[in-house]
C-alpha atoms as a PDB file:
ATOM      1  CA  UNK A   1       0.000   0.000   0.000  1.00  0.00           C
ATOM      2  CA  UNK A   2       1.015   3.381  -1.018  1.00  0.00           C
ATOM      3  CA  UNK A   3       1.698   5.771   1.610  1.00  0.00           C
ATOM      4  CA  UNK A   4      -0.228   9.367   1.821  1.00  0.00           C
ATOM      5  CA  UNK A   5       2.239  11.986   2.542  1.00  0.00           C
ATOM      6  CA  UNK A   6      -1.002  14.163   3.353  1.00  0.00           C
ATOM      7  CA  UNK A   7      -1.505  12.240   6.170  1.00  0.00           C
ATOM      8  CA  UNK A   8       1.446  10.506   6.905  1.00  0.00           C
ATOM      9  CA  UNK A   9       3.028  11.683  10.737  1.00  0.00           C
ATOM     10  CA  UNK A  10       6.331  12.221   8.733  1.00  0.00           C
ATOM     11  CA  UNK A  11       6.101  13.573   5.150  1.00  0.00           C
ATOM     12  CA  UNK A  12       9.411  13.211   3.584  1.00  0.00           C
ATOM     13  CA  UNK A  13      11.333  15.851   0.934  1.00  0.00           C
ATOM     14  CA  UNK A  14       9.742  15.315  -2.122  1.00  0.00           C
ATOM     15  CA  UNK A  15       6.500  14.131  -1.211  1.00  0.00           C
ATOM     16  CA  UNK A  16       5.071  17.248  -2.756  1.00  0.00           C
ATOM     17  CA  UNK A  17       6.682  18.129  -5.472  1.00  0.00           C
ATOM     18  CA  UNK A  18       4.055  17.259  -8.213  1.00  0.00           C
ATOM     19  CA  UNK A  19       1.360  19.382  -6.258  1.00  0.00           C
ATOM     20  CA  UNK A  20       4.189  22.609  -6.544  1.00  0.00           C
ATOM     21  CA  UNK A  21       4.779  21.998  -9.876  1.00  0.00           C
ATOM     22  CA  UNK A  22       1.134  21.675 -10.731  1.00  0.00           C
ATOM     23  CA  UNK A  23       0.832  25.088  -8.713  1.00  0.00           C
ATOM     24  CA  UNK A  24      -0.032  28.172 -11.030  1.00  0.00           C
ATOM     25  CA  UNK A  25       1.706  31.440 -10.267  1.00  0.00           C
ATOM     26  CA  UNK A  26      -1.710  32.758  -8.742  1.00  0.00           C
ATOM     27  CA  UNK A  27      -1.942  29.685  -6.304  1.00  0.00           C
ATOM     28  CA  UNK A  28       1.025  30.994  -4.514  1.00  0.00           C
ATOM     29  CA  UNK A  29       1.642  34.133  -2.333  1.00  0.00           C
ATOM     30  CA  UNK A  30       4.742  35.430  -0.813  1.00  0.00           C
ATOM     31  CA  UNK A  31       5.031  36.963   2.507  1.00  0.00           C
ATOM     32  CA  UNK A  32       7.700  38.559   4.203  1.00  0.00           C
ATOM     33  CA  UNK A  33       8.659  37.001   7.652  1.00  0.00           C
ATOM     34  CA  UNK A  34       7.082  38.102  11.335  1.00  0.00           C
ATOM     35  CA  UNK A  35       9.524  38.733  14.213  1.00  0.00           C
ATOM     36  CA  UNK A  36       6.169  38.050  15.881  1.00  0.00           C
ATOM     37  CA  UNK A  37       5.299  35.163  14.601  1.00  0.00           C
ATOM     38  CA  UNK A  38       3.860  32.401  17.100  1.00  0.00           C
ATOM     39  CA  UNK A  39       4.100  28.990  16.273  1.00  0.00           C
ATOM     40  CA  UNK A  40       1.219  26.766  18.008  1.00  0.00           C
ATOM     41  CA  UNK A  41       1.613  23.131  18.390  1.00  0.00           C
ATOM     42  CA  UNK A  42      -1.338  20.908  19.881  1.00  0.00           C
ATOM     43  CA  UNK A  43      -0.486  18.352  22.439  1.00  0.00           C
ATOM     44  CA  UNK A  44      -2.726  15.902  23.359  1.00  0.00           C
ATOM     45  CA  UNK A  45      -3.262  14.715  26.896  1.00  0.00           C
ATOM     46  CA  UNK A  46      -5.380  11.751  28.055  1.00  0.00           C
ATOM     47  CA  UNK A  47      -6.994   9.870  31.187  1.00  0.00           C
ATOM     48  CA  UNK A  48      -4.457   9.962  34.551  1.00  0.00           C
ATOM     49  CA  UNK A  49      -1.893  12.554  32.702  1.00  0.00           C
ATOM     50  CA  UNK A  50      -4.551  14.695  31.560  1.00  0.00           C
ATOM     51  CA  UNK A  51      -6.022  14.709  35.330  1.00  0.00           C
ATOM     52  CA  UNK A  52      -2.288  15.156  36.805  1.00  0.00           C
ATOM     53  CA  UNK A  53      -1.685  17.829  34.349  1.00  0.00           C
ATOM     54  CA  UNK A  54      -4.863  19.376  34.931  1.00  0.00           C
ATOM     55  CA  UNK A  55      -4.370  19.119  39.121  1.00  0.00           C
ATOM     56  CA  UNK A  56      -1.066  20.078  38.877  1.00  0.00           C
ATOM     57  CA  UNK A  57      -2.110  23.178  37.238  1.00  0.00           C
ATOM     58  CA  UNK A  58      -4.888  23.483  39.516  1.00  0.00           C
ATOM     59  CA  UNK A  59      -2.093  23.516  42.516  1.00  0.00           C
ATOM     60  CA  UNK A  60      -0.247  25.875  40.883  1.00  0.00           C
ATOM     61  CA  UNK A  61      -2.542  28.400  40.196  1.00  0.00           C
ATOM     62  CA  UNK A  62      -2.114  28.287  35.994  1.00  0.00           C
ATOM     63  CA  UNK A  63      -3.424  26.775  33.101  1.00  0.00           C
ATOM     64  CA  UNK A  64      -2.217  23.694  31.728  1.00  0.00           C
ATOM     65  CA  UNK A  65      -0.346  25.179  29.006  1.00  0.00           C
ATOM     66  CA  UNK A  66       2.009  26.793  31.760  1.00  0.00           C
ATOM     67  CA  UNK A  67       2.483  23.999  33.447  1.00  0.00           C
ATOM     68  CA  UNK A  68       3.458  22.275  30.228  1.00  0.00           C
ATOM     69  CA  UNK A  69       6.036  24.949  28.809  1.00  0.00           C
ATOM     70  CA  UNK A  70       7.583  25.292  32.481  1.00  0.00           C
ATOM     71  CA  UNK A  71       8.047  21.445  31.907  1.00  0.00           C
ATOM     72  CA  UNK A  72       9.780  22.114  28.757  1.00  0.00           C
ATOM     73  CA  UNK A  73      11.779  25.041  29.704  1.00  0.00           C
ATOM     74  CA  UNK A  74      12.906  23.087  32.907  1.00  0.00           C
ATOM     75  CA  UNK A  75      13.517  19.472  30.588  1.00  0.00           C
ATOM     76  CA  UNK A  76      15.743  21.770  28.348  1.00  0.00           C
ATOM     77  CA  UNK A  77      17.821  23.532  31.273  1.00  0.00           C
ATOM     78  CA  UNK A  78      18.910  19.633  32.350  1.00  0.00           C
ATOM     79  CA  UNK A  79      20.142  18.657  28.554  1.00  0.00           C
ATOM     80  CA  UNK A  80      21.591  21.470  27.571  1.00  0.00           C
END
């Protein structure tokens, strides 16, 4: 079975190629870059770490995004 790049967790170079060649000039726009660009990435929590993450939070006083991206910052500082 063919794989789907479109759906595939990890699209490899080249998996797109024949839709960007297939792309008409007016299909495509160019934008300069943001210095304040935000880049948002879903994480998906479920049954006992979702209620940890969600009591932790609770404990803490902040929403369980904080708590996440204190985890983050915190994992970094130890490998770095």
């Amino acid at each position: 079975m063919d794989k789907d790049p479109w759906t595939d967790p990890d699209p490899q170079p080249g998996d797109f190629d024949a839709e960007i060649e297939r792309a008409k000039p007016g299909d495509v726009e160019i934008h300069e870059g943001s210095p304040d660009a935000k880049l948002t990435i879903l994480v998906s929590v479920e049954g006992d770490d979702a209620k940890r993450l969600d009591r932790i939070a609770r404990a803490r006083g902040e929403r369980p995004d904080e708590v996440v991206a204190d985890l983050l910052r915190a994992a970094d500082a130890r490998v770095a």
